[in-house]
Protein backbone atom coordinates (compact mmCIF):
# COMPACT_ATOMS: atom_id res chain seq x y z
CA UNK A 1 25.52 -18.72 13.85
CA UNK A 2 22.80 -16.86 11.78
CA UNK A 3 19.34 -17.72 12.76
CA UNK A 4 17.46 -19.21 10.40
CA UNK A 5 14.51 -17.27 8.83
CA UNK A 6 10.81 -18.98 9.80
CA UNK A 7 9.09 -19.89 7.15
CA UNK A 8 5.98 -17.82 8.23
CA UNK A 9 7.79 -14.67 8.03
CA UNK A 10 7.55 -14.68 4.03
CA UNK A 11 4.11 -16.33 3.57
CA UNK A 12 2.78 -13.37 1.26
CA UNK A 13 5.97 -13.54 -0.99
CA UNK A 14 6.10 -17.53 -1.45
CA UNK A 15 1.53 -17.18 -2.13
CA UNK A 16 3.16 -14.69 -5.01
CA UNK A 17 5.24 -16.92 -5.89
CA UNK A 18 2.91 -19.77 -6.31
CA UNK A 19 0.25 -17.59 -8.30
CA UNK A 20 2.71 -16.65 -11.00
CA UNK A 21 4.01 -20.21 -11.14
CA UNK A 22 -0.16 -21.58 -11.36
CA UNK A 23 -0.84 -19.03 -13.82
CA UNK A 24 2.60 -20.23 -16.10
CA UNK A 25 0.94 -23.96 -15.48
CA UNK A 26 -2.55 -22.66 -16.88
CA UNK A 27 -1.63 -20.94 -19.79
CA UNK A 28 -0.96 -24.07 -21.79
CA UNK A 29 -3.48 -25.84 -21.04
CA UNK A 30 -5.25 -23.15 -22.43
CA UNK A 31 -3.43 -22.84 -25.57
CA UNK A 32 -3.80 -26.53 -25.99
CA UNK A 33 -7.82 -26.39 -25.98
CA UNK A 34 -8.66 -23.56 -27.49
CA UNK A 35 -5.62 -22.29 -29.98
CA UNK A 36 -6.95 -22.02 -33.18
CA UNK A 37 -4.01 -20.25 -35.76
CA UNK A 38 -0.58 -19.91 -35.39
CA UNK A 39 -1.27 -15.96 -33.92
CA UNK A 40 -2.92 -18.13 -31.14
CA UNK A 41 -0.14 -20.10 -30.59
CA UNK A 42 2.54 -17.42 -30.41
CA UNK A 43 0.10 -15.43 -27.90
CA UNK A 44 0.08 -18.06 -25.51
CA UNK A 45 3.80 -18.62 -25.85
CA UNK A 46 4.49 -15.34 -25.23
CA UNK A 47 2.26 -15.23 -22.02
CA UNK A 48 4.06 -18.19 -21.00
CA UNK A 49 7.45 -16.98 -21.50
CA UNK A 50 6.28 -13.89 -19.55
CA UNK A 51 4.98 -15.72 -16.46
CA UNK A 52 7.94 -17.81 -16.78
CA UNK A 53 10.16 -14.08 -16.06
CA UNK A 54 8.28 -13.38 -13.66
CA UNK A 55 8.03 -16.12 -11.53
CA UNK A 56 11.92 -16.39 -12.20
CA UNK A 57 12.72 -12.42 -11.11
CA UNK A 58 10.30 -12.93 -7.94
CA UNK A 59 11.86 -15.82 -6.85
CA UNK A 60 15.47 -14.09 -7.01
CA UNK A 61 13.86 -11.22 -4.96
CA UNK A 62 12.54 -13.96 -2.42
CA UNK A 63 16.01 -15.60 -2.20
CA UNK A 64 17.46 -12.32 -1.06
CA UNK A 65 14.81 -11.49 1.38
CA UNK A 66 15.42 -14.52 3.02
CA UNK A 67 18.74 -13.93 3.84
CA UNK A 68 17.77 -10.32 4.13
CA UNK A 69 18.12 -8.29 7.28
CA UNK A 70 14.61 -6.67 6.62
CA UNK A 71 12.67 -9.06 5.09
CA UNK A 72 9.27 -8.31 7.19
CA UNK A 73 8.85 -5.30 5.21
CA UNK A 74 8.90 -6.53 1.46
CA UNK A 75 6.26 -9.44 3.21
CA UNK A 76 4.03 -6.78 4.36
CA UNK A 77 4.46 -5.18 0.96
CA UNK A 78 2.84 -8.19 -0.83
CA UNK A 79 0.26 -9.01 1.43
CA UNK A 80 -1.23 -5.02 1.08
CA UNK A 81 -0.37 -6.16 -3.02
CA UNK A 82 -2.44 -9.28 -2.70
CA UNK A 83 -4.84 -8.46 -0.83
CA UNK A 84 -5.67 -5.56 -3.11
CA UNK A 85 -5.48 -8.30 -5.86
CA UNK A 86 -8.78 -9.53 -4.07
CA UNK A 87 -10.58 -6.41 -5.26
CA UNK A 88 -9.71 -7.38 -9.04
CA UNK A 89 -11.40 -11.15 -7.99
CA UNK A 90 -14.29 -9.16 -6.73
CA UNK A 91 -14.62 -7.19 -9.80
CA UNK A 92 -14.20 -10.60 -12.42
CA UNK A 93 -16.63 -12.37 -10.20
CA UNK A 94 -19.33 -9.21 -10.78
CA UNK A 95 -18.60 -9.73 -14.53
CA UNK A 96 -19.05 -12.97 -15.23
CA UNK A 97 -21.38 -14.39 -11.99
CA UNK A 98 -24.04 -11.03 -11.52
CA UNK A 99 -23.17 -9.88 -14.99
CA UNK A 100 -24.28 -6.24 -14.83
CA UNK A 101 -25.37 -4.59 -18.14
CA UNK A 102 -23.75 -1.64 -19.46
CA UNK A 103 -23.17 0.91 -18.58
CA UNK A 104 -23.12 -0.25 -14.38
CA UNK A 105 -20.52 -2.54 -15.75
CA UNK A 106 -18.02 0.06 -16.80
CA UNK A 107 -18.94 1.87 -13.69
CA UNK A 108 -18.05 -1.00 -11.01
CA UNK A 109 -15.07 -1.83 -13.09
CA UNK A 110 -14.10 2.22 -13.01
CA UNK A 111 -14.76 2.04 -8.77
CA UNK A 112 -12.90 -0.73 -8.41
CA UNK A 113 -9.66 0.76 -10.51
CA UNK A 114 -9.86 3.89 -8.74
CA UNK A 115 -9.69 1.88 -5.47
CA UNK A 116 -6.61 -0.41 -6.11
CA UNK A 117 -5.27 2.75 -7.38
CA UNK A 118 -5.57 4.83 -4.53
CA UNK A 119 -4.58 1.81 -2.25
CA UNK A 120 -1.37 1.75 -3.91
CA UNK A 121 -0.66 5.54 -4.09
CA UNK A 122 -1.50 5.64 -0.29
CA UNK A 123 1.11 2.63 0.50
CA UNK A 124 4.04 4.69 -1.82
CA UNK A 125 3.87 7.75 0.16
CA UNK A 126 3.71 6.34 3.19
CA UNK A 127 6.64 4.01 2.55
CA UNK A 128 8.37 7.09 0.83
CA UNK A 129 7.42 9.35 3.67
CA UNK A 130 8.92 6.94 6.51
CA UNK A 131 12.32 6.62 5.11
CA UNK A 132 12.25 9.77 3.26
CA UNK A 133 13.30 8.33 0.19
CA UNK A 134 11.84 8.92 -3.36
CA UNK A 135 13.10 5.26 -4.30
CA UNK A 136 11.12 3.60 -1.52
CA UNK A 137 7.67 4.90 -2.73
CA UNK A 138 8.66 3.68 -6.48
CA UNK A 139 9.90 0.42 -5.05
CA UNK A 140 6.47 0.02 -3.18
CA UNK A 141 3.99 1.00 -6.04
CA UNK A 142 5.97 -1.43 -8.09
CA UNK A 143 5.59 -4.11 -5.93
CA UNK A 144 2.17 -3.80 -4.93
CA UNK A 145 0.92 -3.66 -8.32
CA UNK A 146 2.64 -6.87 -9.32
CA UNK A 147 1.18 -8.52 -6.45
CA UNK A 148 -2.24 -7.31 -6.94
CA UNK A 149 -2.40 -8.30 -11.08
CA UNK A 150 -0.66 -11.73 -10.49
CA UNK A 151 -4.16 -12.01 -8.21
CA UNK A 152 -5.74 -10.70 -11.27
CA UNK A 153 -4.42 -13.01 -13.91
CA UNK A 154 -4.49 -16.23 -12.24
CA UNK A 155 -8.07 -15.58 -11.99
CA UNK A 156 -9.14 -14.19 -15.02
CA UNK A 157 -7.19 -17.55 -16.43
CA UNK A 158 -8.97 -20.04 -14.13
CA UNK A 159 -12.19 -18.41 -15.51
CA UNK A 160 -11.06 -18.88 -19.09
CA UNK A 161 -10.55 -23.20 -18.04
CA UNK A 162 -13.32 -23.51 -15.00
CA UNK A 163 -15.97 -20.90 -15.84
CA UNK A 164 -16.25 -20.81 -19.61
CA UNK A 165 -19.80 -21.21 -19.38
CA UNK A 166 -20.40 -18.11 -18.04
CA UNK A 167 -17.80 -16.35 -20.74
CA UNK A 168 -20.32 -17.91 -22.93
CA UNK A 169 -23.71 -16.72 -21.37
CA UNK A 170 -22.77 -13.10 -20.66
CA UNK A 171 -25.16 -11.04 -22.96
CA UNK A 172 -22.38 -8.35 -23.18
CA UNK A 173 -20.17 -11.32 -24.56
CA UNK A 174 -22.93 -12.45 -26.80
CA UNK A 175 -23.25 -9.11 -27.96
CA UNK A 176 -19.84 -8.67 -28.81
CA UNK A 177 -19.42 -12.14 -30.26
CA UNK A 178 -22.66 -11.66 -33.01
CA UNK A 179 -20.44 -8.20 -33.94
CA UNK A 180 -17.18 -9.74 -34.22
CA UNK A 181 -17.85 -13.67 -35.56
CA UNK A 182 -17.60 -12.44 -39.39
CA UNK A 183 -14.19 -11.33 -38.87
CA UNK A 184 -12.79 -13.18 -36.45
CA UNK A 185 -9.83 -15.71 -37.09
CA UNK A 186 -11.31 -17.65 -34.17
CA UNK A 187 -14.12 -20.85 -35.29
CA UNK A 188 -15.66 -20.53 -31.94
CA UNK A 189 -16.94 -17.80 -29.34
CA UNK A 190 -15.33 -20.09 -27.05
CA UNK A 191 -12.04 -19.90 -28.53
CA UNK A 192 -12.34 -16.19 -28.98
CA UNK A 193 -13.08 -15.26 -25.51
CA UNK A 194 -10.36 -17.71 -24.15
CA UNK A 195 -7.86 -15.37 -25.54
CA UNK A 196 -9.57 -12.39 -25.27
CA UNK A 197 -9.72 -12.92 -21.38
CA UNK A 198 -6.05 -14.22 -21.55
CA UNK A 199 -5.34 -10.72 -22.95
CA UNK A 200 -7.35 -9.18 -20.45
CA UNK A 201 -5.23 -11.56 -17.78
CA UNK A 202 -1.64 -10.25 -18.97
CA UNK A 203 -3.16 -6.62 -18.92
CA UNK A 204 -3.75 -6.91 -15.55
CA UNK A 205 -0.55 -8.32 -14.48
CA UNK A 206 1.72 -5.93 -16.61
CA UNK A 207 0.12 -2.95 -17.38
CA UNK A 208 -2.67 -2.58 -14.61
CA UNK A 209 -0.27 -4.33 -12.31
CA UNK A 210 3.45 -3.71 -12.77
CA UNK A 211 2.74 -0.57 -14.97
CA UNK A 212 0.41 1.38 -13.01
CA UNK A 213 1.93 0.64 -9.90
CA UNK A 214 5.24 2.16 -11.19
CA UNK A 215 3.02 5.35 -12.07
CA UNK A 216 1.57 5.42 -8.97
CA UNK A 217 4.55 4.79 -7.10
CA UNK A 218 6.75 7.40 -8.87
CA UNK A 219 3.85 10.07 -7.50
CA UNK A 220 3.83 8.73 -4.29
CA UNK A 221 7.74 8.74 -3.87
CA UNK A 222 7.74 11.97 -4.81
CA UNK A 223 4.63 12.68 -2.66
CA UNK A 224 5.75 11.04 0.63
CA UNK A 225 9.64 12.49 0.00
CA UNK A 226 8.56 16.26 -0.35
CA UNK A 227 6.19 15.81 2.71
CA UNK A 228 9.32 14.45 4.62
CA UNK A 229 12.08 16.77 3.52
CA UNK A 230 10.11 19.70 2.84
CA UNK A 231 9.69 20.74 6.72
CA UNK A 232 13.30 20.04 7.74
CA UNK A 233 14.56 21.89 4.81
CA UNK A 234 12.48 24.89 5.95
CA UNK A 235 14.13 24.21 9.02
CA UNK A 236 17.45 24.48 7.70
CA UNK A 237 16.78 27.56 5.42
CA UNK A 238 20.04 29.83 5.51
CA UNK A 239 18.78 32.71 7.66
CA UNK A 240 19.67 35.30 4.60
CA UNK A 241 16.58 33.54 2.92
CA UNK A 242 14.25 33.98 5.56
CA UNK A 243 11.90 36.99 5.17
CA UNK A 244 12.10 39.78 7.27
């Protein structure tokens, strides 16, 4: 009989799992206190619906791995994902608790990018360069980012419903409300900035997240995979190439 995976053995996919499904859970309670117009509305629909796909497509993916000969591998994958997610917390809680001014905002927020970045370029090659496959760098960069922006968006949307207060004390927010108020849709600054950091909270999660680490993954695959064929196929040159 087939042994029966422990349930420690996939601990960073079902945490992934559980993010996407708190952030789904969040975004209407959001929409509920501070939607304003019907654009409101759809927006937090949409994020819904969203969240809703990908806790669905993650949770297909977990099935498998469970009954997966290698499942280790895609739990090791999230857990590098999440915990460069943490970084992203880091940088929120700089935002909105020290609350730079600019410009040593833009630059933390810049330091921190570059270093999720280059943690999940460094995981594609490698993963490319062990198995010498172009797909398993793109598989890796993929995965990584949507681990580290579902860390990214169910923070940035427990900010919008626990630390509003600070949304609304940030000089660079009050600065950019006292520009904007005139022609915004919104009737409060509150309202404004709890979909302007809901915004900010799918950014992370799809483009930051899912879309950068498909850039980034796509280099390192093809990073890691010329490192690891690019020897042996010097190797294997037909000697009527060879120099001499």
């Amino acid at each position: 009989m087939p042994s029966t995976p422990h349930p420690a053995r996939h601990a960073s996919l079902y945490i992934l799992l559980g993010l996407l499904l708190l952030s789904a859970i969040l975004v209407p309670v959001i929409a509920f206190r501070y939607a304003y117009d019907m654009s409101s509305w759809i927006a937090g629909g949409g994020g819904f619906a969203l969240l809703l796909a990908a806790f669905g497509g993650t949770w297909l993916i977990t099935r498998t791995a469970r009954r997966d000969a290698a499942p280790a591998a895609l739990d090791r994958i999230t857990l590098s994902g999440l915990v460069l997610g943490l970084l992203w917390t880091i940088e929120i809680g700089i935002n909105n608790f020290v609350a730079p001014p600019l410009p040593g905002r833009d630059t933390a927020d810049d330091s921190f990018w570059a270093l999720i970045a280059l943690g999940i370029l460094i995981a594609s090659v490698v993963a490319a360069y062990s198995l010498g496959r172009f797909k398993a760098g793109l598989a890796v960069g993929t995965w990584s980012g949507l681990a580290s922006g579902a860390v990214a968006c169910v923070t940035a949307l427990a900010l919008i419903i626990f630390g509003m207060p600070l949304l609304l004390s940030d000089p660079v927010n009050l600065t950019e409300w006292a520009n904007r108020a005139k022609d915004s849709t919104a009737p409060t600054m509150a309202s404004y900035f709890a979909f302007e950091t809901m915004a900010g909270a799918f950014l992370h999660l799809v483009a930051l997240g899912v879309g950068m680490g498909f850039v980034l993954g796509a280099v390192g695959g093809a990073l890691g995979t010329a490192a690891k064929l690019g020897p042996s196929r010097l190797r294997h040159r037909p000697s009527g190439l060879q120099k001499g």
